[in-house]
C-alpha atoms as a PDB file:
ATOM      1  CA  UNK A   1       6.809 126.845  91.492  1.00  0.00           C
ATOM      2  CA  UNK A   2       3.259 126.148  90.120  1.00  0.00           C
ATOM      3  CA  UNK A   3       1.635 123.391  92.643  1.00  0.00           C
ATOM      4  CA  UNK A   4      -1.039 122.588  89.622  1.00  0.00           C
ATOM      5  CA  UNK A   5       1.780 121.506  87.147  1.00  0.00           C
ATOM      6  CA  UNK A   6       3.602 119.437  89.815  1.00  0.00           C
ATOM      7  CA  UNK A   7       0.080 118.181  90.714  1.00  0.00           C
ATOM      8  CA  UNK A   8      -0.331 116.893  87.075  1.00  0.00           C
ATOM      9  CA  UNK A   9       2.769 115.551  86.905  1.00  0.00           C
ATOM     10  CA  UNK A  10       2.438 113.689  89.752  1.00  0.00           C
ATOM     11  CA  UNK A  11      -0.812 112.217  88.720  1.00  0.00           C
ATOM     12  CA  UNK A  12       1.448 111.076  85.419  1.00  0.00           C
ATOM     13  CA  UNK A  13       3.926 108.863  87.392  1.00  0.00           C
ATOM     14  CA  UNK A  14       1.276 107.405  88.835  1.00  0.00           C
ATOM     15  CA  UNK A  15      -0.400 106.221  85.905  1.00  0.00           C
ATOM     16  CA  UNK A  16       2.975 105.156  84.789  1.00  0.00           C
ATOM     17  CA  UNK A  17       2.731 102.229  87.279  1.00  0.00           C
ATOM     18  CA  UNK A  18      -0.347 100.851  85.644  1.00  0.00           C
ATOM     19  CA  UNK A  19      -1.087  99.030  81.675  1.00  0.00           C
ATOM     20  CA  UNK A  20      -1.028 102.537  80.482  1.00  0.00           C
ATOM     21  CA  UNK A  21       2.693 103.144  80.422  1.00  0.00           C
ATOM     22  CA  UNK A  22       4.686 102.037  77.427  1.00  0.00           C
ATOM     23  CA  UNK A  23       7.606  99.841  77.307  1.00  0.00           C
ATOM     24  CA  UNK A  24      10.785 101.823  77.044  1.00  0.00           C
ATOM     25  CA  UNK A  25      13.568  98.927  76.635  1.00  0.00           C
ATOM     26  CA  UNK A  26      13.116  97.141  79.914  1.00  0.00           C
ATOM     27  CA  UNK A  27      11.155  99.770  81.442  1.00  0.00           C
ATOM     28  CA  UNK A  28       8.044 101.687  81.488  1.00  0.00           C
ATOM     29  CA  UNK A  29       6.472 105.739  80.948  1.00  0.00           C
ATOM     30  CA  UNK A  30       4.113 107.764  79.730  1.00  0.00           C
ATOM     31  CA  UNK A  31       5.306 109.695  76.863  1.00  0.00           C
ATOM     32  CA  UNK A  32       3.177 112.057  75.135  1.00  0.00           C
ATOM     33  CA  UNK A  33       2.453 115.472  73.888  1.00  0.00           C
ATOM     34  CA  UNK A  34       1.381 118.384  76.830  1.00  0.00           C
ATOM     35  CA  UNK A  35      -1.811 118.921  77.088  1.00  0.00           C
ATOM     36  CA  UNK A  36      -2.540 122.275  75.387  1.00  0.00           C
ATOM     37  CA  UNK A  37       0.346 122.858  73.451  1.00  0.00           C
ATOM     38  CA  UNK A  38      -1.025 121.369  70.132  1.00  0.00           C
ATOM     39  CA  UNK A  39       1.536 118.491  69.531  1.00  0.00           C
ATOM     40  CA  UNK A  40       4.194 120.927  70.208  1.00  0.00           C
ATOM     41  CA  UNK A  41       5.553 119.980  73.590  1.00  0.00           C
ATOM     42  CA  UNK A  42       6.027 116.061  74.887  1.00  0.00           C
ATOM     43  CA  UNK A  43       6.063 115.158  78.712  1.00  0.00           C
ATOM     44  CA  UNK A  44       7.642 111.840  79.943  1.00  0.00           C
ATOM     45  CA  UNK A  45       6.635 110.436  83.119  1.00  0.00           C
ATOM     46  CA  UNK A  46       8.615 107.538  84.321  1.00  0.00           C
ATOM     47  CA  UNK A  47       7.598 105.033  87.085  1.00  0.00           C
ATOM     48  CA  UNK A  48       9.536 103.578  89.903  1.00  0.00           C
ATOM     49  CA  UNK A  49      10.628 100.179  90.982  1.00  0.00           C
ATOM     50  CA  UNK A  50       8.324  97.466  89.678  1.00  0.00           C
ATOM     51  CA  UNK A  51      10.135  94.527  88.573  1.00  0.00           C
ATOM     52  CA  UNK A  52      13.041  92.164  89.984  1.00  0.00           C
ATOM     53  CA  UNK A  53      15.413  93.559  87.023  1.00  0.00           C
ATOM     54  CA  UNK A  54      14.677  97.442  88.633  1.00  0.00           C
ATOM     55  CA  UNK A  55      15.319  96.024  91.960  1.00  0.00           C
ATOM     56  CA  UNK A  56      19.064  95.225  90.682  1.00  0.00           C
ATOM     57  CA  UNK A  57      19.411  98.561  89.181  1.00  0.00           C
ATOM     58  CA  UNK A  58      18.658 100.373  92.380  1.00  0.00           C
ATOM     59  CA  UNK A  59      21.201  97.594  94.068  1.00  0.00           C
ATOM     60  CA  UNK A  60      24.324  98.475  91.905  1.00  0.00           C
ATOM     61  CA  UNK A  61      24.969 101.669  93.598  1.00  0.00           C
ATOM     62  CA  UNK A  62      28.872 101.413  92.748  1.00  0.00           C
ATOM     63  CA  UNK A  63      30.530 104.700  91.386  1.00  0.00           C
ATOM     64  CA  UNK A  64      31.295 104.694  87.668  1.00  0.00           C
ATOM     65  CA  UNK A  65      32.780 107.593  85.595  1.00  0.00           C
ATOM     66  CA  UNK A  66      31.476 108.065  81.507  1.00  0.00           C
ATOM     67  CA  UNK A  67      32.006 110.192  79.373  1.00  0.00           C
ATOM     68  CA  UNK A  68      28.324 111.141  78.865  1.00  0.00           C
ATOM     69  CA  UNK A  69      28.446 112.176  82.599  1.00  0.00           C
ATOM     70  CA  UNK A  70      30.593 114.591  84.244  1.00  0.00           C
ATOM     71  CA  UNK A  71      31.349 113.486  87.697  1.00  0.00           C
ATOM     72  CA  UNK A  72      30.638 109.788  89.340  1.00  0.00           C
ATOM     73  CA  UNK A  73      27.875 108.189  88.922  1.00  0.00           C
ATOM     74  CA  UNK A  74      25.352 105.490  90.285  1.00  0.00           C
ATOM     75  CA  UNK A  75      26.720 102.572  87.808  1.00  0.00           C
ATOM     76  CA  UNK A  76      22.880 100.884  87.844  1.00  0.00           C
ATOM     77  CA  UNK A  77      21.110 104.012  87.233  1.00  0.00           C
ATOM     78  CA  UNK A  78      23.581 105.243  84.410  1.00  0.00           C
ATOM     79  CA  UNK A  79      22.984 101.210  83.209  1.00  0.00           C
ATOM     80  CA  UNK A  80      19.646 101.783  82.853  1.00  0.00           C
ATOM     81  CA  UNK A  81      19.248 105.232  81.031  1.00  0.00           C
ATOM     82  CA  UNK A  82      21.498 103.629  78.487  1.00  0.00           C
ATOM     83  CA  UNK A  83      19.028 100.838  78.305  1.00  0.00           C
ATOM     84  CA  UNK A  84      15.758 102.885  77.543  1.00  0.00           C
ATOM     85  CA  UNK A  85      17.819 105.927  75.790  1.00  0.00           C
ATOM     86  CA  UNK A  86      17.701 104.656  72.627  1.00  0.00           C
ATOM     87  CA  UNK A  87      13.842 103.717  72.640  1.00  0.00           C
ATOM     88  CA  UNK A  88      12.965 106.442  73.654  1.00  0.00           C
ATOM     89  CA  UNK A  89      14.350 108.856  71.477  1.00  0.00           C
ATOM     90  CA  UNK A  90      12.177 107.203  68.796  1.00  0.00           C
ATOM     91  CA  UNK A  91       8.890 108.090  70.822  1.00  0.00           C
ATOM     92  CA  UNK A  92      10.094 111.695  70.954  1.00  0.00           C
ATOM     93  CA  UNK A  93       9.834 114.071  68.140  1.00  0.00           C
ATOM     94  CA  UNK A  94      13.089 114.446  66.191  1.00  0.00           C
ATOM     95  CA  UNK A  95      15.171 117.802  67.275  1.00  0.00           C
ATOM     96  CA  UNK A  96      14.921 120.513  65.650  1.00  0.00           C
ATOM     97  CA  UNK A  97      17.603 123.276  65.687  1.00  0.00           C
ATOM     98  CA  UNK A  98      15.337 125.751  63.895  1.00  0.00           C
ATOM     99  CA  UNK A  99      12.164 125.430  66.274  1.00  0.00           C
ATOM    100  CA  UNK A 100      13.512 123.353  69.179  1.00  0.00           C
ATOM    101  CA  UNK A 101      11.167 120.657  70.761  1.00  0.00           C
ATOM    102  CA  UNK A 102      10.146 121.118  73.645  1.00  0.00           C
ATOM    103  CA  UNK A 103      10.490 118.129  76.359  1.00  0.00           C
ATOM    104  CA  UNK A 104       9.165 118.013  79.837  1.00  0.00           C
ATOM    105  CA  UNK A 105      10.747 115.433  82.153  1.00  0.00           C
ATOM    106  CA  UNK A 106       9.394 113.664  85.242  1.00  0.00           C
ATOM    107  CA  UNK A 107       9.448 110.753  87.152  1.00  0.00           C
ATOM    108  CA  UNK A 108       8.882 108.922  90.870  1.00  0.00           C
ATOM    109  CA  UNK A 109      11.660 107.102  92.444  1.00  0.00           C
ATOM    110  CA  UNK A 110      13.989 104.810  89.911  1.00  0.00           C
ATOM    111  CA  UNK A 111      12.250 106.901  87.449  1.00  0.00           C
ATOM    112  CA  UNK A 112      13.337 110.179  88.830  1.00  0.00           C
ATOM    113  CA  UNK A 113      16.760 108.900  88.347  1.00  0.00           C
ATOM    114  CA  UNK A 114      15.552 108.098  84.733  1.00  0.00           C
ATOM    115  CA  UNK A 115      14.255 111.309  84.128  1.00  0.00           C
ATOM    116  CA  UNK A 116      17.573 113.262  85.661  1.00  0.00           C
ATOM    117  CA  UNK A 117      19.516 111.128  83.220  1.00  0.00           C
ATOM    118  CA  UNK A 118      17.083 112.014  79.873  1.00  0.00           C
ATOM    119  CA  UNK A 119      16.993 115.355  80.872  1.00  0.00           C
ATOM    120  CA  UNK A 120      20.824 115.457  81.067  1.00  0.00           C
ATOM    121  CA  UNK A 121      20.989 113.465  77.250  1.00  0.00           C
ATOM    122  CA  UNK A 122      18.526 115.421  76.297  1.00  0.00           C
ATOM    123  CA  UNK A 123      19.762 118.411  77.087  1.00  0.00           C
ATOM    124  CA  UNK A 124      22.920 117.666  75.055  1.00  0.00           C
ATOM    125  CA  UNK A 125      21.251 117.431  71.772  1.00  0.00           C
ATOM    126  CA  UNK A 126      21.013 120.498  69.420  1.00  0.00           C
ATOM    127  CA  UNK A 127      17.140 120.894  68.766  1.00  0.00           C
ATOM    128  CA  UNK A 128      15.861 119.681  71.966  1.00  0.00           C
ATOM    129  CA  UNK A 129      15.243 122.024  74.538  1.00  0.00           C
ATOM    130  CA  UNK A 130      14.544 120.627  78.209  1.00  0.00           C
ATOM    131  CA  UNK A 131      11.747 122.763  79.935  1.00  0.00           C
ATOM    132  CA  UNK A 132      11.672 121.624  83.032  1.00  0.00           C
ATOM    133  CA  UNK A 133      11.995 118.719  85.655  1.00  0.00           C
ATOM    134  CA  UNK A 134       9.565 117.676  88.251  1.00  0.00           C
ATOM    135  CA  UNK A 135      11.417 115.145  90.157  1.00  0.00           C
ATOM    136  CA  UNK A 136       9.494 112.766  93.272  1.00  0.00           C
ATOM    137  CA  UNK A 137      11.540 111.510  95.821  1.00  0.00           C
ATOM    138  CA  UNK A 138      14.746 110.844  93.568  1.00  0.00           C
ATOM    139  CA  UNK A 139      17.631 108.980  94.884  1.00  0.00           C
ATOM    140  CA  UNK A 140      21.302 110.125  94.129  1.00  0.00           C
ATOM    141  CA  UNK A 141      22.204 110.185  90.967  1.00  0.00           C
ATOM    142  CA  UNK A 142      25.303 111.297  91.352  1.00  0.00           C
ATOM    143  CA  UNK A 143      27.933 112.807  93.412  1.00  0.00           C
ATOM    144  CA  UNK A 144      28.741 116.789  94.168  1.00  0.00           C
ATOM    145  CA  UNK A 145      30.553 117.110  90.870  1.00  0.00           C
ATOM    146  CA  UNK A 146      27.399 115.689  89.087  1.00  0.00           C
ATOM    147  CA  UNK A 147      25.364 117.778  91.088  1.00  0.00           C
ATOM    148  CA  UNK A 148      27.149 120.991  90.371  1.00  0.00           C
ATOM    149  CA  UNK A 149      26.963 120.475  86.282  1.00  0.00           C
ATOM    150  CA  UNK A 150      23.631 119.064  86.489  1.00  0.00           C
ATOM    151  CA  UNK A 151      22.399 122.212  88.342  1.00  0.00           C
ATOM    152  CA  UNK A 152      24.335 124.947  86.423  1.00  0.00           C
ATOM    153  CA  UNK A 153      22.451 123.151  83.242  1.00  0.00           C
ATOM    154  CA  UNK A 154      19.125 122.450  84.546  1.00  0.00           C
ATOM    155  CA  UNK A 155      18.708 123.467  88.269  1.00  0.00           C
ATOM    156  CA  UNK A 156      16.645 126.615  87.205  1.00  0.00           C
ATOM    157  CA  UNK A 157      13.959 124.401  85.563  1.00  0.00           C
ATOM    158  CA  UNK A 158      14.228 121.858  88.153  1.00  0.00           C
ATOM    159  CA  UNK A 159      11.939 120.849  91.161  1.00  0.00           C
ATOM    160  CA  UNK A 160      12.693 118.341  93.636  1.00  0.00           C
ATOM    161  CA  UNK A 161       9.756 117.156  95.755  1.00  0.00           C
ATOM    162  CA  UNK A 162      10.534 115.116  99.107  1.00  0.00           C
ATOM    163  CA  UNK A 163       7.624 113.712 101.827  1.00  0.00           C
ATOM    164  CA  UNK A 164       8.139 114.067 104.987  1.00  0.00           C
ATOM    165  CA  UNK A 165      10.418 111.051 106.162  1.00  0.00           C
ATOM    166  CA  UNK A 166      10.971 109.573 102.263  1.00  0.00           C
ATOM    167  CA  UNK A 167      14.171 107.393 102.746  1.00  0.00           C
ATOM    168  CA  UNK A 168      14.777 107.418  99.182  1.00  0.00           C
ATOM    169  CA  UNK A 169      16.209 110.936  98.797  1.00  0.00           C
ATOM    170  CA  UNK A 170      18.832 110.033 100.596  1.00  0.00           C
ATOM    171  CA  UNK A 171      20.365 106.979  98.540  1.00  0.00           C
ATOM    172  CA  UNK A 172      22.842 105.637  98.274  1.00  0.00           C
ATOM    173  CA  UNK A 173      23.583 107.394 101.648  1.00  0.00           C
ATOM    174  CA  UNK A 174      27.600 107.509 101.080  1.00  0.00           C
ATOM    175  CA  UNK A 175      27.178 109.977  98.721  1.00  0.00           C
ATOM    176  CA  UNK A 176      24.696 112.819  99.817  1.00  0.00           C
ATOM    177  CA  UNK A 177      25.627 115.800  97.543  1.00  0.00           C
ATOM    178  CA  UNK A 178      21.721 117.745  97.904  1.00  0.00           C
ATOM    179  CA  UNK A 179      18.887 118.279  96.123  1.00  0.00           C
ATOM    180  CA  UNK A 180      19.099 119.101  92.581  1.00  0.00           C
ATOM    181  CA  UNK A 181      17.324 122.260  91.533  1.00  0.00           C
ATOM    182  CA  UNK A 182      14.479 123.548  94.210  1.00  0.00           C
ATOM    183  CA  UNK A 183      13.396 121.939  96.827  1.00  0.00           C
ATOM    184  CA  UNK A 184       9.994 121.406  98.150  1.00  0.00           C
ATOM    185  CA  UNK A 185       9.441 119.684 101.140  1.00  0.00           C
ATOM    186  CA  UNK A 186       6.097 118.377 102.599  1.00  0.00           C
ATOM    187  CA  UNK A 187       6.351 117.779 106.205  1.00  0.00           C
ATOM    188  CA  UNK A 188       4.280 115.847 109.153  1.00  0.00           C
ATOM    189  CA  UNK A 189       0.899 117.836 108.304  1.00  0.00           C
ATOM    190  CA  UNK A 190       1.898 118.713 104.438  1.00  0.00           C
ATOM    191  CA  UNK A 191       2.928 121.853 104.827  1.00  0.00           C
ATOM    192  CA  UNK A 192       5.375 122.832 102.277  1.00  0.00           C
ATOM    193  CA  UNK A 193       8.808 123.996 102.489  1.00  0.00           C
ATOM    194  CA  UNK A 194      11.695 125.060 100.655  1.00  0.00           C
ATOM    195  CA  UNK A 195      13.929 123.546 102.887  1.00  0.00           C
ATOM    196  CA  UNK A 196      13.653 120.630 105.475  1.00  0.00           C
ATOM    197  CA  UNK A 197      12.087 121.020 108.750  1.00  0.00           C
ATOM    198  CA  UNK A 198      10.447 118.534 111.023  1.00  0.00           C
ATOM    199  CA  UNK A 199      12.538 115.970 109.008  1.00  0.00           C
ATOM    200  CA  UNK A 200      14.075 113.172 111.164  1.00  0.00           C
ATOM    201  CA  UNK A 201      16.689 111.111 109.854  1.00  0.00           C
ATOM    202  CA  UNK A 202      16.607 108.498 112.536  1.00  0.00           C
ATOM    203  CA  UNK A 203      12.874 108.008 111.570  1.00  0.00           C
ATOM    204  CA  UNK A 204      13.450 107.730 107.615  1.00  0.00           C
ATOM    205  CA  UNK A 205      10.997 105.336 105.897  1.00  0.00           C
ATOM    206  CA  UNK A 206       9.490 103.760 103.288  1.00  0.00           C
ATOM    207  CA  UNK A 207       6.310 104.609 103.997  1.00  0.00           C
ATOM    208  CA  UNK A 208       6.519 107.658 103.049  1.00  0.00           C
ATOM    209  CA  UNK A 209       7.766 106.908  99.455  1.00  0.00           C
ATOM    210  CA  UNK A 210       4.358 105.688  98.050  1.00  0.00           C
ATOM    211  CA  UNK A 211       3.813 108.083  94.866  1.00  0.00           C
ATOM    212  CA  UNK A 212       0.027 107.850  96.075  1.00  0.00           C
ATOM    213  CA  UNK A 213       1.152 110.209  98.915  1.00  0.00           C
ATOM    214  CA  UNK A 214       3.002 113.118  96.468  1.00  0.00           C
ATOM    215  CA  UNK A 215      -0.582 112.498  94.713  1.00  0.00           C
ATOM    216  CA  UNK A 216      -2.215 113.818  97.694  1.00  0.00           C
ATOM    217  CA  UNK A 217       0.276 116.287  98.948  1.00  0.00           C
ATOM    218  CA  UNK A 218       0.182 118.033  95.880  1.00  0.00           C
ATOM    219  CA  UNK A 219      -3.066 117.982  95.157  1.00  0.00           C
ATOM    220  CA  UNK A 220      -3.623 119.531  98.121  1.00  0.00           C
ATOM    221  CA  UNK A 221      -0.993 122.428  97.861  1.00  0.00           C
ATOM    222  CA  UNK A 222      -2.940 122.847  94.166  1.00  0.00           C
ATOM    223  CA  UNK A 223      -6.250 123.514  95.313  1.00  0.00           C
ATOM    224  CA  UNK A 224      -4.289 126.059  98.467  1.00  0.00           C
ATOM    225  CA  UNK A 225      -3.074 127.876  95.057  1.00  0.00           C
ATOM    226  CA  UNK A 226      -5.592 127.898  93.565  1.00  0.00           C
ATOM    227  CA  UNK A 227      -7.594 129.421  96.580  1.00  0.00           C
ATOM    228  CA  UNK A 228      -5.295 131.932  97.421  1.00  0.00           C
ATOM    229  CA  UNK A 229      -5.501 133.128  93.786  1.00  0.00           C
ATOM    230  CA  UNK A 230      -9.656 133.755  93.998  1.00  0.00           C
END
């Protein structure tokens, strides 16, 4: 795990809260190419909860089966990555089966869920080729048999990031199948962790959610990296 990248990334979702984003159907991200990589590789950071219409997405937690999926599925979350799918794929390069493009994935909260269910499209689609997901407090996508596809596809190149007592990781709660991909988990004093620790689920809350606080948590962990490596 490389704490600068998640650092970045992080920094990403957050400016995908503010008039910087662009509209992706009914929501909003920061699409663009990766800094250094010439045009070659795009990054899409999507933002969390904002508006009354996101609020409903994250309420219709009812399981639904598709055949884009494999397993059951949170109905409003598969809702709304059909909703933006289409817009979005004309903001990313067209695939290319010669020279795949290369697409990096990330998002806080609802758009964690957004960017699980890209990267999954995505990932489906000769000429794309998904490099990796940096995911901030996502909710449950899915159940175990989404879980177990998801990570035999992706887990390798995934990252799950949790803070402390972050409710959200664990919603809906009647369907807790784990983290998807690696975990890292910041506890009381941000410490990291690759599994949880101090972690109290009677004291869950949303104060711990705020994508300002993965801002500082990583950012902190970076500059430890960085450090060490001097």
């Amino acid at each position: 795990m490389n704490f600068e990248t998640a650092y970045q990334r992080a920094l990403l979702c957050d400016l995908a809260y503010t008039d910087a984003a662009t509209p992706i159907g009914p929501h909003h991200a920061i699409v663009g190419s990766l800094a250094g990589t010439e045009g070659k590789e795009t990054v899409i950071a999507f933002r969390g909860t904002k508006t009354f219409k996101e609020w409903l997405l994250d309420s219709r937690a009812l399981p639904v089966r598709s055949t884009i999926w494999p397993g059951l599925v949170h109905s409003g979350f598969s809702d709304g990555v059909h909703g933006l799918w289409t817009e979005l794929l004309k903001l990313l390069p067209k695939p290319d089966e010669v020279e795949p493009r290369k697409l990096h994935f990330t998002g806080h909260s609802l758009g964690a869920a957004f960017a699980i269910g890209s990267a999954w499209r995505a990932a489906g689609i000769a000429g794309y080729d998904v490099q990796d997901l940096h995911l901030f407090a996502p909710p449950e996508f899915g159940n175990s048999d989404f879980h177990d596809a998801f990570n035999k596809r992706l887990g390798a190149r995934t990252y799950t990031f949790c803070n402390h007592n972050d409710v959200v990781p664990v919603l809906p709660p009647w369907w807790w199948a784990g983290h998807l991909g690696s975990l890292c988990y910041f506890d009381a004093q941000g410490a990291w962790h690759e599994q949880f620790t101090d972690r109290n689920t009677w004291e869950l809350t949303w104060q711990d959610h705020h994508i300002e606080h993965y801002v500082r948590v990583l950012g902190n962990a970076a500059a430890q990296e960085l450090a060490a490596a001097a």
